[in-house]
C-alpha atoms as a PDB file:
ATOM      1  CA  UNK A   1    -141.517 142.383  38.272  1.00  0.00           C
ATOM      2  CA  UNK A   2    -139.846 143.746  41.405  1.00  0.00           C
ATOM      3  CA  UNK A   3    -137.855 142.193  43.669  1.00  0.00           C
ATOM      4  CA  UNK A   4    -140.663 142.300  46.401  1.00  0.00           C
ATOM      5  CA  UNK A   5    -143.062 140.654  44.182  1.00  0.00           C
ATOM      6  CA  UNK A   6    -140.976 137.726  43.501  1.00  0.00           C
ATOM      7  CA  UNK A   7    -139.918 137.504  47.063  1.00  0.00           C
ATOM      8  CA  UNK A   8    -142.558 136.734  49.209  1.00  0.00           C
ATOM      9  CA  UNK A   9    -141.295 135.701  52.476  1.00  0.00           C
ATOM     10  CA  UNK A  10    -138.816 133.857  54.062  1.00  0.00           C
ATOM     11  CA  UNK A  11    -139.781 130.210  55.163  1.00  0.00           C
ATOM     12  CA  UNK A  12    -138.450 129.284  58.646  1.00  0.00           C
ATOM     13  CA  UNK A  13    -139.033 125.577  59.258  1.00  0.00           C
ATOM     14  CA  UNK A  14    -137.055 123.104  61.406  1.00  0.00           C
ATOM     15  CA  UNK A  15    -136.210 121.619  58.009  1.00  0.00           C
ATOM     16  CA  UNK A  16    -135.427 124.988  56.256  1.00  0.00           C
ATOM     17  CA  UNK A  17    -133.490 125.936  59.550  1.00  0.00           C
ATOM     18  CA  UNK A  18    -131.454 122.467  59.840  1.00  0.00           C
ATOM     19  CA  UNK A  19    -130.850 123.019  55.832  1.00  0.00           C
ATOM     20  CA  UNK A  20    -129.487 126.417  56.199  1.00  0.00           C
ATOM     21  CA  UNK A  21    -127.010 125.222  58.629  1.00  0.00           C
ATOM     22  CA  UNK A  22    -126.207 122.290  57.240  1.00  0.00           C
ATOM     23  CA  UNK A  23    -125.372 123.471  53.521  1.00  0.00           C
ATOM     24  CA  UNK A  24    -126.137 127.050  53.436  1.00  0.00           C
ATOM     25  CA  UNK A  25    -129.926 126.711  51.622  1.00  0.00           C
ATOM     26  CA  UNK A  26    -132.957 129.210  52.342  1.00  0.00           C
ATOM     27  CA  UNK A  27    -136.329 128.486  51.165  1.00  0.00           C
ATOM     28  CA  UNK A  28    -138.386 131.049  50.306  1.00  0.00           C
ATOM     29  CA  UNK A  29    -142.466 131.729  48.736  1.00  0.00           C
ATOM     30  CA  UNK A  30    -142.028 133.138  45.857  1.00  0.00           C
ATOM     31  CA  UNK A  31    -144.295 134.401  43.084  1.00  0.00           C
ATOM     32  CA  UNK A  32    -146.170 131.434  41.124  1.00  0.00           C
ATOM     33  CA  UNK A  33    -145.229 133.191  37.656  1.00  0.00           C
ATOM     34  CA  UNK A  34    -141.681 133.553  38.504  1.00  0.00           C
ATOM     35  CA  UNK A  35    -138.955 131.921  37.094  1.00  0.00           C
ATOM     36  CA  UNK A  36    -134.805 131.082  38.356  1.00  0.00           C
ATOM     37  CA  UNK A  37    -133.364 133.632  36.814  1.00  0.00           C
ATOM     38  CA  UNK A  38    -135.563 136.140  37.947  1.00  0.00           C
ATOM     39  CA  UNK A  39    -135.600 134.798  41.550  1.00  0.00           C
ATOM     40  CA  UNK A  40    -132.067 134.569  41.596  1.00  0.00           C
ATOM     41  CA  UNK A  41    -131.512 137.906  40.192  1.00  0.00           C
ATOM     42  CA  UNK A  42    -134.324 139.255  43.386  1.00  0.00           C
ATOM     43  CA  UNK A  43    -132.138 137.513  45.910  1.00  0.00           C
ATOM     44  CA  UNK A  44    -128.732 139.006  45.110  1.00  0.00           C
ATOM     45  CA  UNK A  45    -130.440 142.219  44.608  1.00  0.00           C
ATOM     46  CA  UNK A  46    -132.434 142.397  47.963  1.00  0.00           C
ATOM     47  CA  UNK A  47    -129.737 140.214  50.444  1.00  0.00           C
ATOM     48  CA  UNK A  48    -126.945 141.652  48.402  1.00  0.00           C
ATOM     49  CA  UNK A  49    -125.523 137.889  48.448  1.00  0.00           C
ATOM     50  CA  UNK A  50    -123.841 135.451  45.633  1.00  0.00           C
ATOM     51  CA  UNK A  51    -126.300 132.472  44.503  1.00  0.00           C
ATOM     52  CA  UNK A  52    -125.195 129.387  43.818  1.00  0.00           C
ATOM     53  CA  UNK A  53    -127.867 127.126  43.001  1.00  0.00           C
ATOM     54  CA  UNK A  54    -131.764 127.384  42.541  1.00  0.00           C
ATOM     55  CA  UNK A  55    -134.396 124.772  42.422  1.00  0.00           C
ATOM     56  CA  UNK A  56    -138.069 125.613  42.932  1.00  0.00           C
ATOM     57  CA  UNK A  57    -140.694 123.287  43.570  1.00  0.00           C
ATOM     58  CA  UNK A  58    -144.961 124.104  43.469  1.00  0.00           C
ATOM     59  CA  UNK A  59    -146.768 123.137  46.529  1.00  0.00           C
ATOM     60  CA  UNK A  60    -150.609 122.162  46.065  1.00  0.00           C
ATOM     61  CA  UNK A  61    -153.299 123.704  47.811  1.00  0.00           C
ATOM     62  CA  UNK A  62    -154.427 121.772  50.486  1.00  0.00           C
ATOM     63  CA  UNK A  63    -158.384 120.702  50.239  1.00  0.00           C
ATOM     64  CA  UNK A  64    -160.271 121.723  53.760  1.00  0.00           C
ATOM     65  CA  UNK A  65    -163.366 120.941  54.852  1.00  0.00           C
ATOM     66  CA  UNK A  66    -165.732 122.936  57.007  1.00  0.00           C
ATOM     67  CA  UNK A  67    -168.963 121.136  57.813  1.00  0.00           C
ATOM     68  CA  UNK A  68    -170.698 120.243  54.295  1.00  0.00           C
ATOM     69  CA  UNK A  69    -168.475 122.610  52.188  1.00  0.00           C
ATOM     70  CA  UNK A  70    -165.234 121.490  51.153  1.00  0.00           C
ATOM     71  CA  UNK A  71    -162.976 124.423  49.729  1.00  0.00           C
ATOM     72  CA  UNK A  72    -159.001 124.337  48.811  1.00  0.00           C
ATOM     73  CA  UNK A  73    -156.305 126.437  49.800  1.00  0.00           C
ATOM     74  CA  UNK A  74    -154.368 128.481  46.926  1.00  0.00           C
ATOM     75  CA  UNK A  75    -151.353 126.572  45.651  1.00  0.00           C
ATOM     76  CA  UNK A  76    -148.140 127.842  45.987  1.00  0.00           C
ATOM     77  CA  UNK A  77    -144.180 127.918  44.745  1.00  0.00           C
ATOM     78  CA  UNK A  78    -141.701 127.230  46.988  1.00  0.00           C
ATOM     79  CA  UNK A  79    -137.780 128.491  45.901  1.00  0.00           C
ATOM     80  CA  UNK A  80    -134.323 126.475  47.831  1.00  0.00           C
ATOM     81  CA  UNK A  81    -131.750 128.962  47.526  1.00  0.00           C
ATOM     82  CA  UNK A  82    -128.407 127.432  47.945  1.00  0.00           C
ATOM     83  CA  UNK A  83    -125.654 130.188  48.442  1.00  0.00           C
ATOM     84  CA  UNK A  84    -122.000 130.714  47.293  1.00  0.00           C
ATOM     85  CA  UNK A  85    -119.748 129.357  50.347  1.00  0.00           C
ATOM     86  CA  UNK A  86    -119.142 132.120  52.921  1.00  0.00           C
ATOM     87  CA  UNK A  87    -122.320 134.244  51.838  1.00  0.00           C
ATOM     88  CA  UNK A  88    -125.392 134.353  54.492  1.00  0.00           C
ATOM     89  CA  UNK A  89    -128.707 135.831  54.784  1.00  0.00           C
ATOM     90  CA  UNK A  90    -129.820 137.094  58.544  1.00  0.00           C
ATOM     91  CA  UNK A  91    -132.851 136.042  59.548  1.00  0.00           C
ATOM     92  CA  UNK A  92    -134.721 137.111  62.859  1.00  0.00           C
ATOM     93  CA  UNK A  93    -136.577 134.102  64.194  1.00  0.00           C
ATOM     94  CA  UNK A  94    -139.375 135.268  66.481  1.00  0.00           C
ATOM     95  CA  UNK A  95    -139.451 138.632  68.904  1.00  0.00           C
END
Protein backbone atom coordinates (compact mmCIF):
# COMPACT_ATOMS: atom_id res chain seq x y z
CA UNK A 1 0.00 0.00 0.00
CA UNK A 2 1.22 3.59 -0.28
CA UNK A 3 1.88 5.87 2.14
CA UNK A 4 -1.28 7.98 1.20
CA UNK A 5 -3.48 5.08 1.55
CA UNK A 6 -2.49 4.28 4.98
CA UNK A 7 -2.51 7.88 5.95
CA UNK A 8 -5.69 9.29 5.82
CA UNK A 9 -5.74 12.49 7.58
CA UNK A 10 -4.57 14.16 10.39
CA UNK A 11 -7.03 14.36 13.45
CA UNK A 12 -7.03 17.80 15.16
CA UNK A 13 -9.05 17.59 18.38
CA UNK A 14 -8.70 19.58 21.63
CA UNK A 15 -7.63 16.19 22.99
CA UNK A 16 -5.27 15.28 20.05
CA UNK A 17 -4.01 19.00 20.26
CA UNK A 18 -3.50 19.03 24.27
CA UNK A 19 -1.76 15.38 23.61
CA UNK A 20 0.60 16.63 21.08
CA UNK A 21 1.79 19.22 23.38
CA UNK A 22 1.80 17.50 26.24
CA UNK A 23 3.90 14.29 25.13
CA UNK A 24 4.52 14.73 21.55
CA UNK A 25 1.44 12.19 20.19
CA UNK A 26 -0.56 12.76 16.78
CA UNK A 27 -3.56 10.85 16.00
CA UNK A 28 -4.27 10.10 12.76
CA UNK A 29 -7.30 7.93 10.38
CA UNK A 30 -5.68 5.50 8.99
CA UNK A 31 -6.57 2.63 6.67
CA UNK A 32 -8.84 -0.17 8.45
CA UNK A 33 -6.50 -3.01 6.88
CA UNK A 34 -3.39 -1.44 8.03
CA UNK A 35 -1.18 -2.58 10.46
CA UNK A 36 1.93 -0.72 12.98
CA UNK A 37 4.53 -1.46 11.07
CA UNK A 38 3.18 -0.33 8.02
CA UNK A 39 1.77 2.89 9.58
CA UNK A 40 4.85 3.57 11.19
CA UNK A 41 6.90 2.94 8.22
CA UNK A 42 4.07 5.73 6.19
CA UNK A 43 4.77 8.26 8.89
CA UNK A 44 8.57 8.42 8.79
CA UNK A 45 8.32 8.20 5.13
CA UNK A 46 5.76 11.09 4.51
CA UNK A 47 6.78 13.59 7.81
CA UNK A 48 10.32 12.42 7.39
CA UNK A 49 10.23 12.04 11.40
CA UNK A 50 11.56 9.20 14.01
CA UNK A 51 8.55 7.09 15.66
CA UNK A 52 8.60 6.07 18.85
CA UNK A 53 5.59 4.35 19.78
CA UNK A 54 2.29 3.21 17.97
CA UNK A 55 -0.99 2.10 19.31
CA UNK A 56 -4.11 2.05 17.14
CA UNK A 57 -7.47 1.73 18.29
CA UNK A 58 -10.99 0.96 15.86
CA UNK A 59 -13.72 3.38 16.33
CA UNK A 60 -17.41 2.02 15.66
CA UNK A 61 -19.70 3.47 13.36
CA UNK A 62 -22.08 5.47 14.94
CA UNK A 63 -25.96 4.28 14.34
CA UNK A 64 -28.16 7.50 13.00
CA UNK A 65 -31.50 7.81 12.60
CA UNK A 66 -33.44 9.80 10.06
CA UNK A 67 -37.20 9.63 10.51
CA UNK A 68 -38.20 5.74 10.30
CA UNK A 69 -34.83 4.57 8.81
CA UNK A 70 -32.06 3.99 11.01
CA UNK A 71 -28.62 3.60 9.08
CA UNK A 72 -24.85 3.46 10.63
CA UNK A 73 -21.91 5.32 9.87
CA UNK A 74 -18.72 3.30 8.49
CA UNK A 75 -16.38 2.29 11.29
CA UNK A 76 -13.12 3.47 11.43
CA UNK A 77 -9.22 3.05 12.80
CA UNK A 78 -7.80 5.56 14.63
CA UNK A 79 -3.55 5.50 14.91
CA UNK A 80 -1.65 7.65 18.30
CA UNK A 81 1.63 8.31 17.01
CA UNK A 82 3.98 9.07 19.77
CA UNK A 83 7.33 10.59 18.38
CA UNK A 84 11.09 10.28 19.23
CA UNK A 85 11.87 13.40 21.66
CA UNK A 86 12.77 16.51 19.62
CA UNK A 87 10.95 15.25 16.32
CA UNK A 88 7.57 17.24 15.27
CA UNK A 89 5.05 17.16 12.64
CA UNK A 90 3.57 20.80 11.41
CA UNK A 91 0.21 20.99 11.28
CA UNK A 92 -1.90 24.02 9.89
CA UNK A 93 -4.99 24.40 12.04
CA UNK A 94 -7.65 26.28 10.09
CA UNK A 95 -7.11 29.22 7.22
Amino acid sequence: MEVHQIIKRILVTEKSTAAREKSNKYFFEVDRQANKIEISAAVEKLFKVKVADIRIMHVLGKKKRLGRIIGQKSSWKKAIVTLVAGNRIEISEGA
